[in-house]
Protein backbone atom coordinates (compact mmCIF):
# COMPACT_ATOMS: atom_id res chain seq x y z
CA UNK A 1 -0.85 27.82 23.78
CA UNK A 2 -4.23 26.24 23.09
CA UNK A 3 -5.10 25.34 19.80
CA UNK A 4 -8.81 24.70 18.55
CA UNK A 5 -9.31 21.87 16.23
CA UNK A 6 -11.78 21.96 13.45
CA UNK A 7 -13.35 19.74 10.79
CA UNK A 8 -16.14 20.60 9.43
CA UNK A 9 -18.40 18.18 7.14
CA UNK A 10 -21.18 19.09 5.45
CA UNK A 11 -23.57 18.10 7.72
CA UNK A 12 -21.08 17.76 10.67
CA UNK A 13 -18.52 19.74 12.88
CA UNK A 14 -15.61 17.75 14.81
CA UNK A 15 -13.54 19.91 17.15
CA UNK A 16 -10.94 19.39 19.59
CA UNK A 17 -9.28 21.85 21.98
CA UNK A 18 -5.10 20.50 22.53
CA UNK A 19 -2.95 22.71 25.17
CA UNK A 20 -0.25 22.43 23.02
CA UNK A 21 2.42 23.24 26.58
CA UNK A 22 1.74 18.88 26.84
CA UNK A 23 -0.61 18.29 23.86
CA UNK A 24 -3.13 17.24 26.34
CA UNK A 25 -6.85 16.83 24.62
CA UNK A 26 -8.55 19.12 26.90
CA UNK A 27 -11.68 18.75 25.27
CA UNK A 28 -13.20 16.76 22.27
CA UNK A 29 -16.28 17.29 20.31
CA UNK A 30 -19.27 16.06 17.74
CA UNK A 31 -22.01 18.45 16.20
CA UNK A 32 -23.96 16.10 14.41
CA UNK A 33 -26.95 16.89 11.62
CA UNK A 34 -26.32 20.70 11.35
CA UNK A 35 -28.95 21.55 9.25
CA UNK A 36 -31.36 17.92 9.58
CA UNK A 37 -33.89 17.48 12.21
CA UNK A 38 -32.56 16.14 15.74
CA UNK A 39 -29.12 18.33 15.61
CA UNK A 40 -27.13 17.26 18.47
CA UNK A 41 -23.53 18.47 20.00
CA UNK A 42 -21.48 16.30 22.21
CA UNK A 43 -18.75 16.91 24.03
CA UNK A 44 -16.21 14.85 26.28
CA UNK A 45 -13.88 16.28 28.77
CA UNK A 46 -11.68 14.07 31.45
CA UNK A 47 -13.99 10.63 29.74
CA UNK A 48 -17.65 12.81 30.81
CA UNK A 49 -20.20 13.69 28.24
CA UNK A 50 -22.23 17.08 27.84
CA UNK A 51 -25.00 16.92 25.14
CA UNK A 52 -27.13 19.51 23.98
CA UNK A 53 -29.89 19.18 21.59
CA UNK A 54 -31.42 21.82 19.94
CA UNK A 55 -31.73 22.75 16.26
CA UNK A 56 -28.81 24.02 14.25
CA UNK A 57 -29.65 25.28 11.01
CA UNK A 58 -26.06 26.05 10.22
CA UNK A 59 -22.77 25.85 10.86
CA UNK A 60 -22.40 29.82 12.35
CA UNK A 61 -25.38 28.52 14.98
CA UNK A 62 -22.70 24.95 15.65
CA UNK A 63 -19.98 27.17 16.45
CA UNK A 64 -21.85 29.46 18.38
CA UNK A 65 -23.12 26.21 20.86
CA UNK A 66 -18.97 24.67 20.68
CA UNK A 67 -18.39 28.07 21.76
CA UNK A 68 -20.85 27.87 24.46
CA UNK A 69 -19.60 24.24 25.47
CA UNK A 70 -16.41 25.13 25.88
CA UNK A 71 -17.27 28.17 28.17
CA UNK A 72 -19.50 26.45 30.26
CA UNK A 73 -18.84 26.96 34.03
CA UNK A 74 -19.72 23.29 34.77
CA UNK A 75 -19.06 21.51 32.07
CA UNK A 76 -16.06 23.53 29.66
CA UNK A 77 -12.86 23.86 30.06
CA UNK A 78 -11.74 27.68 29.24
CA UNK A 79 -12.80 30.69 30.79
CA UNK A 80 -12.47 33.35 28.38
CA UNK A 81 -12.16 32.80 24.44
CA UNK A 82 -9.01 34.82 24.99
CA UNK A 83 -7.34 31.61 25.79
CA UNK A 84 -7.55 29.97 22.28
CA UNK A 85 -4.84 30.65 20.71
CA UNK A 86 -5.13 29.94 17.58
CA UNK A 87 -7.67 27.41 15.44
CA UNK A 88 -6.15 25.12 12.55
CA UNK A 89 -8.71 23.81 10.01
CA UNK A 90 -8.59 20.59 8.25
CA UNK A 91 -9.05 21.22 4.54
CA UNK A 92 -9.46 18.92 1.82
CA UNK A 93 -7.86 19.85 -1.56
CA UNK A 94 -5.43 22.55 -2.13
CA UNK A 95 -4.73 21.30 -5.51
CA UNK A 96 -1.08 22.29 -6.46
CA UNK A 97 -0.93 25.84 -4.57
CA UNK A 98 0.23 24.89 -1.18
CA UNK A 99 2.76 22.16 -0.33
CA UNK A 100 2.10 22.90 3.41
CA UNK A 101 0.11 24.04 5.80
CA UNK A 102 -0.55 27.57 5.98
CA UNK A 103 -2.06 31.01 7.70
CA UNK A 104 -5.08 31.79 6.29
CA UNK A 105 -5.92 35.16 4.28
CA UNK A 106 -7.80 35.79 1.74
CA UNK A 107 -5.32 34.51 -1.25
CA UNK A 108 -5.70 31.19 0.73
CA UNK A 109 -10.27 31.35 0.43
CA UNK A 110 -9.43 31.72 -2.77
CA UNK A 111 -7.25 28.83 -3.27
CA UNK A 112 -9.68 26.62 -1.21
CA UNK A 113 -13.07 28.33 -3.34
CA UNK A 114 -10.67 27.42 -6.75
CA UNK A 115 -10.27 23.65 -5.57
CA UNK A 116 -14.12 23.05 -5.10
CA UNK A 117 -14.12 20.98 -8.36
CA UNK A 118 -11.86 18.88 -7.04
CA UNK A 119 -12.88 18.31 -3.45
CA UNK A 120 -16.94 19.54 -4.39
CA UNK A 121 -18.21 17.43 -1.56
CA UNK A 122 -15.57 18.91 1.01
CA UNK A 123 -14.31 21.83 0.69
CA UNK A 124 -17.40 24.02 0.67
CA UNK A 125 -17.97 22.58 4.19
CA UNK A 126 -14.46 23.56 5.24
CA UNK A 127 -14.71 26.60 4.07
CA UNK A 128 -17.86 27.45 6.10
CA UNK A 129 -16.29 26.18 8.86
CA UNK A 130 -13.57 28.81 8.62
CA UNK A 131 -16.48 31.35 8.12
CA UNK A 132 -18.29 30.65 10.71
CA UNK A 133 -14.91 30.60 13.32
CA UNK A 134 -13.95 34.30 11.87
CA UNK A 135 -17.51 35.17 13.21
CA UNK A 136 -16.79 34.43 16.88
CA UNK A 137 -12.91 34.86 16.62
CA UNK A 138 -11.98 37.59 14.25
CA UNK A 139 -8.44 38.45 15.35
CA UNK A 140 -7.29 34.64 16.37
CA UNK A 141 -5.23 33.39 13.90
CA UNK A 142 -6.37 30.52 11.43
CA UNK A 143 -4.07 27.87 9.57
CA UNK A 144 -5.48 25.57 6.98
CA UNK A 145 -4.14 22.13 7.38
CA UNK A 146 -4.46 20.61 3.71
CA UNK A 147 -5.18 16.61 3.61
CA UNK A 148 -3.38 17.14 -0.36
CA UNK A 149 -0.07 18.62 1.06
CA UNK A 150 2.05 16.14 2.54
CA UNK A 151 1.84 14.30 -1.26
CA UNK A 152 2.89 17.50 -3.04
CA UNK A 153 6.98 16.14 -2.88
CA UNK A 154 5.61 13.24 -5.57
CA UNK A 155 7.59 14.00 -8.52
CA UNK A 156 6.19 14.07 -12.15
CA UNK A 157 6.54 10.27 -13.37
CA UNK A 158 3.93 9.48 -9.98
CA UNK A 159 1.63 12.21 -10.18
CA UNK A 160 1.03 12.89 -14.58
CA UNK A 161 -1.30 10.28 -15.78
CA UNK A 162 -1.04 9.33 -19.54
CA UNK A 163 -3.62 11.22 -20.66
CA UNK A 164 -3.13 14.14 -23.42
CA UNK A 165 -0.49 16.48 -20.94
CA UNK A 166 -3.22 19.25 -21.51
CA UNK A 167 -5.42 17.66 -19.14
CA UNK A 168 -3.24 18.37 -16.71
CA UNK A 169 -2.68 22.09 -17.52
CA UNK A 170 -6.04 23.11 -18.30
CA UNK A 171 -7.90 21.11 -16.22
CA UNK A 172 -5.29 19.96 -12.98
CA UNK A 173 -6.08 16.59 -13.94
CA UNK A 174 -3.42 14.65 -11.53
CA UNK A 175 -2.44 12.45 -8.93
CA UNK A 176 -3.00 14.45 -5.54
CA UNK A 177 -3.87 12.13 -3.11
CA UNK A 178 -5.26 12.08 0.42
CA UNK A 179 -5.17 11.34 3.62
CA UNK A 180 -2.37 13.29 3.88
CA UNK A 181 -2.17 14.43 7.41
CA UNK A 182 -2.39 10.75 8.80
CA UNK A 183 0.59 9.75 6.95
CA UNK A 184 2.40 12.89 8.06
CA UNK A 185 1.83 11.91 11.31
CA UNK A 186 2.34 8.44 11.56
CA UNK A 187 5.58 8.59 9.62
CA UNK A 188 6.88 11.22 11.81
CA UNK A 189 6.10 9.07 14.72
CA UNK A 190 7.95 5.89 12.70
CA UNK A 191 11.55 7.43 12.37
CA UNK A 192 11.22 8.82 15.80
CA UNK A 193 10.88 5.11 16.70
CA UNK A 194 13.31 4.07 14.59
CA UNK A 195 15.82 6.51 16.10
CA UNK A 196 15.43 9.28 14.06
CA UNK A 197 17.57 7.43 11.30
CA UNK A 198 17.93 9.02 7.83
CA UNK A 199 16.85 8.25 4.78
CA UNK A 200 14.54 5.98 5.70
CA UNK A 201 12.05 3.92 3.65
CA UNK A 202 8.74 3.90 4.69
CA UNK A 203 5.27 2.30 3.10
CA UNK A 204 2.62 4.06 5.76
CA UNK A 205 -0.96 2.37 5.46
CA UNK A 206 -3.88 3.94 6.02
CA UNK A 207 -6.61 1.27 6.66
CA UNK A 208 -10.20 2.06 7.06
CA UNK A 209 -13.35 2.57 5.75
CA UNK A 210 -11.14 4.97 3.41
CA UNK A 211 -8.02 3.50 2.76
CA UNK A 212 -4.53 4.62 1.21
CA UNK A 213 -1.06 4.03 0.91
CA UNK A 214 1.70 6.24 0.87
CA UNK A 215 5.52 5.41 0.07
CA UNK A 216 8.09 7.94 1.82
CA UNK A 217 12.13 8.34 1.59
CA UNK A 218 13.93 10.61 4.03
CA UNK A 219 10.22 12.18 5.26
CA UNK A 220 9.03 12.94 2.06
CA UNK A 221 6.35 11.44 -0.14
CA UNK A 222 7.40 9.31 -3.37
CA UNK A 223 3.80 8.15 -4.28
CA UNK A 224 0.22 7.12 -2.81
CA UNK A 225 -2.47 5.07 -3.90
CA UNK A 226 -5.14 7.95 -4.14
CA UNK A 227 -5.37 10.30 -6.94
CA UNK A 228 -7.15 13.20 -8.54
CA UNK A 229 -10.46 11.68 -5.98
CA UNK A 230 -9.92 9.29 -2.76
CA UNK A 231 -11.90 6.94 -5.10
CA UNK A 232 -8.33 5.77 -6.46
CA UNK A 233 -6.12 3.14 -5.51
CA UNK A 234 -6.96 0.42 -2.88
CA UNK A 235 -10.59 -1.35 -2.17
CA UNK A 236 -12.10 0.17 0.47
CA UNK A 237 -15.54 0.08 2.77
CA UNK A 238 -17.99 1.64 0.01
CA UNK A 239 -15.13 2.65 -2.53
CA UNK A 240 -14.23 0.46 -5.79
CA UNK A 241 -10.62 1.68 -5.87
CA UNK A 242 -8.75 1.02 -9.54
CA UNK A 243 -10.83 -0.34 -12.35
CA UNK A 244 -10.76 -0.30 -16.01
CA UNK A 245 -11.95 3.04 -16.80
CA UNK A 246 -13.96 1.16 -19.67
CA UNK A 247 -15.92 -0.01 -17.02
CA UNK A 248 -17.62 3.33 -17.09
CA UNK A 249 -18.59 3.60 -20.53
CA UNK A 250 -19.79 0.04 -20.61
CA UNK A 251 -21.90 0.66 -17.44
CA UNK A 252 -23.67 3.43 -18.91
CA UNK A 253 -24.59 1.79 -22.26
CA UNK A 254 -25.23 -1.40 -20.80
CA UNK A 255 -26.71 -0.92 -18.08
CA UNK A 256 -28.31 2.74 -19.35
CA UNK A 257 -26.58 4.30 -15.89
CA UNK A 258 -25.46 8.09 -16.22
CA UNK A 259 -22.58 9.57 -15.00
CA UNK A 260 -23.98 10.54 -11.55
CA UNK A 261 -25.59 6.88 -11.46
CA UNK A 262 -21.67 5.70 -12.29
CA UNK A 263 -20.31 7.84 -9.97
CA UNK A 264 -22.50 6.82 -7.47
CA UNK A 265 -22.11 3.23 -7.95
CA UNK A 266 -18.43 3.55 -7.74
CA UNK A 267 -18.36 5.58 -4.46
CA UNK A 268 -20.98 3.98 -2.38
CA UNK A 269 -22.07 0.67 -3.40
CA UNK A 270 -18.75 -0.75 -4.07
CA UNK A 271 -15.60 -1.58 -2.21
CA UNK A 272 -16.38 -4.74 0.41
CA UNK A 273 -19.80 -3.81 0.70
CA UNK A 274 -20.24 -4.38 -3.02
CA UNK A 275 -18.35 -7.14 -2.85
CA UNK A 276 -19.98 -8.89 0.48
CA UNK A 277 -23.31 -7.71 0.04
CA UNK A 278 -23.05 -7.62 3.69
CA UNK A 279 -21.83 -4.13 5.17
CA UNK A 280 -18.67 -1.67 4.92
CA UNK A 281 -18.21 -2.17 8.34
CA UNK A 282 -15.01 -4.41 8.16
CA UNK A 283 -16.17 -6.22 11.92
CA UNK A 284 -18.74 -7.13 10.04
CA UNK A 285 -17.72 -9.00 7.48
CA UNK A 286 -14.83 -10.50 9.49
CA UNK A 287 -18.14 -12.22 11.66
CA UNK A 288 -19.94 -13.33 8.31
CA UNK A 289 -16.15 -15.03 7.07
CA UNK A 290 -15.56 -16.46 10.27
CA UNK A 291 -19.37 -18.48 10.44
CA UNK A 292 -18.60 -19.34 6.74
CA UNK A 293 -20.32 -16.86 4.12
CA UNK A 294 -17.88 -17.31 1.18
CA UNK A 295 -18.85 -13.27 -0.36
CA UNK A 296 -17.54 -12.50 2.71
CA UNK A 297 -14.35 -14.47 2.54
CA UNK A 298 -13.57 -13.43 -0.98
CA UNK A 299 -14.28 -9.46 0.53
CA UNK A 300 -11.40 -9.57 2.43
CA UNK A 301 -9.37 -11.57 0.38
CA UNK A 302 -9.87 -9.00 -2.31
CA UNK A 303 -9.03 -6.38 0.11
CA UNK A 304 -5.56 -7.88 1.63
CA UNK A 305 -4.54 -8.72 -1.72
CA UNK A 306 -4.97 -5.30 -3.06
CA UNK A 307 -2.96 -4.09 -0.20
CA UNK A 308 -0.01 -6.23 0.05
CA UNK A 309 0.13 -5.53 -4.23
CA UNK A 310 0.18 -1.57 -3.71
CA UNK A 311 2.91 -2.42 -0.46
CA UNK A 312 5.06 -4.26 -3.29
CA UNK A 313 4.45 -1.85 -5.70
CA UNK A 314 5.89 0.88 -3.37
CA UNK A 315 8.83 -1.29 -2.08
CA UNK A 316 10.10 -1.54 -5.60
CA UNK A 317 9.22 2.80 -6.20
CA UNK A 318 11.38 3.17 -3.25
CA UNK A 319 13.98 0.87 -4.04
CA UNK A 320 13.77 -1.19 -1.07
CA UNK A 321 12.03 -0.67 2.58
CA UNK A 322 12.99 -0.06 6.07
CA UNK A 323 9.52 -0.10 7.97
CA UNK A 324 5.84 -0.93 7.15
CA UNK A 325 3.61 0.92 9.58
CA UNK A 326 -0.09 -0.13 9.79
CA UNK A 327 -2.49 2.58 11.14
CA UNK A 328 -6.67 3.58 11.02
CA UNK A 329 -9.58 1.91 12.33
CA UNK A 330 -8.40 -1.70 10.32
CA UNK A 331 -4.62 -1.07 10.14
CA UNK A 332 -4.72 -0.54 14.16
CA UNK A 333 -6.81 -2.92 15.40
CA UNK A 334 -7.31 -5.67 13.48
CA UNK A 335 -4.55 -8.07 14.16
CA UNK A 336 -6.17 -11.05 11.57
CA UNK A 337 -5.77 -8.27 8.85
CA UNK A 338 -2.34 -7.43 9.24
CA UNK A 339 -1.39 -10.99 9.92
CA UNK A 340 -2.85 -12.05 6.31
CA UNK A 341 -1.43 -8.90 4.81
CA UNK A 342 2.31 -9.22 6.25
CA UNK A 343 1.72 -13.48 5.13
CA UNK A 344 2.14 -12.26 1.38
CA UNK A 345 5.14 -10.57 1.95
CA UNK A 346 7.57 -13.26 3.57
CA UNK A 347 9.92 -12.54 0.46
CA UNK A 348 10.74 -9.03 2.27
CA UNK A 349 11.94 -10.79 5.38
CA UNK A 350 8.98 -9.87 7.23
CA UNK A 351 8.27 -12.53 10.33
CA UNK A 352 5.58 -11.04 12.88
CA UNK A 353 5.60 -11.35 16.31
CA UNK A 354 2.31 -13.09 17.19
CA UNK A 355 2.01 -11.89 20.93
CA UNK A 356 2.27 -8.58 19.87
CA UNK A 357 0.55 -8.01 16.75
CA UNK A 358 -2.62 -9.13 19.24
CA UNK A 359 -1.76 -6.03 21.42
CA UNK A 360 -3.72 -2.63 20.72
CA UNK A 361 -4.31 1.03 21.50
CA UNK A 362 -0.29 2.03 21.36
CA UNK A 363 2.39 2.41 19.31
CA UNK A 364 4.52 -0.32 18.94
CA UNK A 365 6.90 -2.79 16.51
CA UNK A 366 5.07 -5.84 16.04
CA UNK A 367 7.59 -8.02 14.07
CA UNK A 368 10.20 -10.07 15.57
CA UNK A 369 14.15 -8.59 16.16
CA UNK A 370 15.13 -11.00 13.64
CA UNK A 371 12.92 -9.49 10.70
CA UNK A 372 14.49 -7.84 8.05
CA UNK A 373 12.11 -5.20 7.64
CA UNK A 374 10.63 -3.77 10.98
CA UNK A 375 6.48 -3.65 11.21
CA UNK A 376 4.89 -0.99 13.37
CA UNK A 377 1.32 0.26 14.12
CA UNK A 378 0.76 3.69 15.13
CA UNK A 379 -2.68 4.88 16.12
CA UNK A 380 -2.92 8.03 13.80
CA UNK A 381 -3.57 11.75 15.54
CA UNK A 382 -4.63 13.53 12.70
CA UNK A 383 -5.79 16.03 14.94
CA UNK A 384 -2.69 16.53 16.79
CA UNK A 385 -0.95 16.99 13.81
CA UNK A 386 -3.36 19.75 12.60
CA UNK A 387 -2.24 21.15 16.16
CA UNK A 388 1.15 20.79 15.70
CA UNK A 389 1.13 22.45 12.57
CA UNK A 390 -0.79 25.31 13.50
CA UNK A 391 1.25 26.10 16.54
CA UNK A 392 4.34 25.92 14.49
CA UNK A 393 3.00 28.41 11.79
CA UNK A 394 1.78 30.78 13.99
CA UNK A 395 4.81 30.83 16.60
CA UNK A 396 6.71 31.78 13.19
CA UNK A 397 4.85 34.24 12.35
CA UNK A 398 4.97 35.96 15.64
């Protein structure tokens, strides 16, 4: 079976075709500026790059041309659109309707076109993208892949804030969190590393330009540091994280800011950027640190301190922890960052292997046999496990 991949942004389209027989990548693929001047596809099979420029007014003409790439006779890799499968979507927000991933019919639109208000900058892009793929493939069948599922096992005292409870029932106002898929993945990958144990405790983080963190017990989710947005929880690269809510208020009589100006401010002009003045781009600021530029410093101070809090936070919600996995662009690669992290929690046991917390690109334990709680980093496959899941839902539906 081959699956197609797609994400859709609302300016963008990421795709990847997976032969799901060895989960081999067959093909992988950018459409960038759908709808902006200088649109621009490119796609890489076997490490070599086709590109095709040409405008793309919409998302229907950027699946027509991934169609076309993947087609080509020198440069795709199928013959016949026969030989997809099936196509899983990533989708932002299902609020509370789905707990999983799932075939997509029209109840499903429905549920995605009812969640706009909470993913409004998402989910309208998604759901083109599934418009535009029923287009060119109306009898392959489509699973939506939520990024809100995976957290849907939180029970109430995680997910109910302490606002009047009739928030939450006329408005969803909740905890949903995000970045659900990557911690799927990477915590499957964990117990399978830790011997498929049970009942294992798990604190999965998800460090990047977004960032979360997600506690797990036996494979399902206890809590996570995003909420009703991905603007909860940790710093991140443009992202303030938790704040007083007063700060809002007092922002927009103060400093005469509106909502949208608030909103705004919070979103993208905060996190380390805000805080460095520098860049969101975390290389970045570890160069300005490193030559001296104290803003920079206290950026990722600020950032590793809000980190190893939420990882303590989530070792007491779980009552203990087995493994701390690392994984994202930061988690993954930057060795200085989990070092400092993992420094702050000695009173877990944790000692670090110092050889191999230097290595990258694989999955592997990077604390010593003698620590009491093991540390891993797993490159995330989000993709992959959009894949997975697809090919699972529709070989059960068969």
């Amino acid at each position: 079976m081959k699956v197609l991949v797609i994400n859709c942004g609302s300016s963008s389209l990421k795709y990847q075709l997976i032969n799901m027989e060895d989960e081999k990548v067959l093909a992988i693929g950018l459409v960038e500026r759908i709808g902006i001047e200088g649109s621009v596809l490119t796609q890489k099979v076997n490490g070599e790059k086709y590109v095709i420029e040409q405008p793309m007014q919409d998302h229907k003409v950027a699946m027509s041309l991934v169609i076309n790439a993947l087609l080509d006779k020198e440069h795709g890799v199928i013959s016949d659109m026969s030989e997809i499968s099936a196509v899983g979507h990533r989708v932002l927000h299902a609020g509370q309707k789905y707990c999983s991933s799932v075939l997509i019919n029209d109840d499903v639109m429905e549920a995605i076109k009812d969640c706009i208000k909470l993913g409004p900058l998402h989910n309208p892009a998604n759901i083109t993208g599934i418009n535009s793929c029923k287009e060119f493939m109306p009898n392959t069948p489509m699973v939506a892949v939520f990024d809100t599922a995976f957290h849907q096992t939180m029970p109430e005292e995680a997910y109910i804030y302490a606002l009047p409870y009739e928030m939450y029932t006329k408005y969803g106002v909740r905890k949903y969190g995000f970045h659900g898929t990557s911690h799927k993945f990477v915590s499957t990958e964990a117990i399978k590393m830790l011997n498929g144990a049970k009942n294992l405790k798990i604190v999965t983080c998800h460090l990047g330009n977004g960032a979360s963190i997600c506690a797990i017990k036996d494979g399902k989710v206890i809590d996570t540091t995003m909420g009703l947005t991905p603007l909860a929880g940790l710093v991140m690269g443009t992202r303030c994280g938790d704040i007083d809510p007063s700060i809002v208020p007092f922002l927009m009589k103060e400093a005469n800011m509106s909502a949208d100006d608030v909103d705004n401010l919070m979103n993208k002009k905060s996190g380390v950027l805000g805080i460095s003045g520098i860049s969101s781009d975390f290389r970045d600021i570890e160069n300005a640190a490193k030559e001296g530029n104290k803003r920079a410093q206290l950026a990722l101070k600020i950032y590793d301190y809000k980190v190893k809090t939420a990882i303590g936070a989530y070792v007491a919600a779980l009552d203990g922890v087995d493994a701390i996995v690392f994984t994202a662009g930061l988690g993954e690669n930057s060795a200085t960052n989990r070092a400092d992290i993992c420094e702050g929690l000695s009173y877990l046991g944790i000692k670090l292997d110092p050889e191999k917390n230097a290595l990258r690109g694989k999955a592997m334990e990077i604390s010593t046999p003698d620590s009491k709680v093991k540390v891993l980093v797993i490159p995330t496959n989000e993709e992959l496990m959009i894949a997975r899941d697809t090919k699972e839902i529709v070989d059960s539906a068969k």
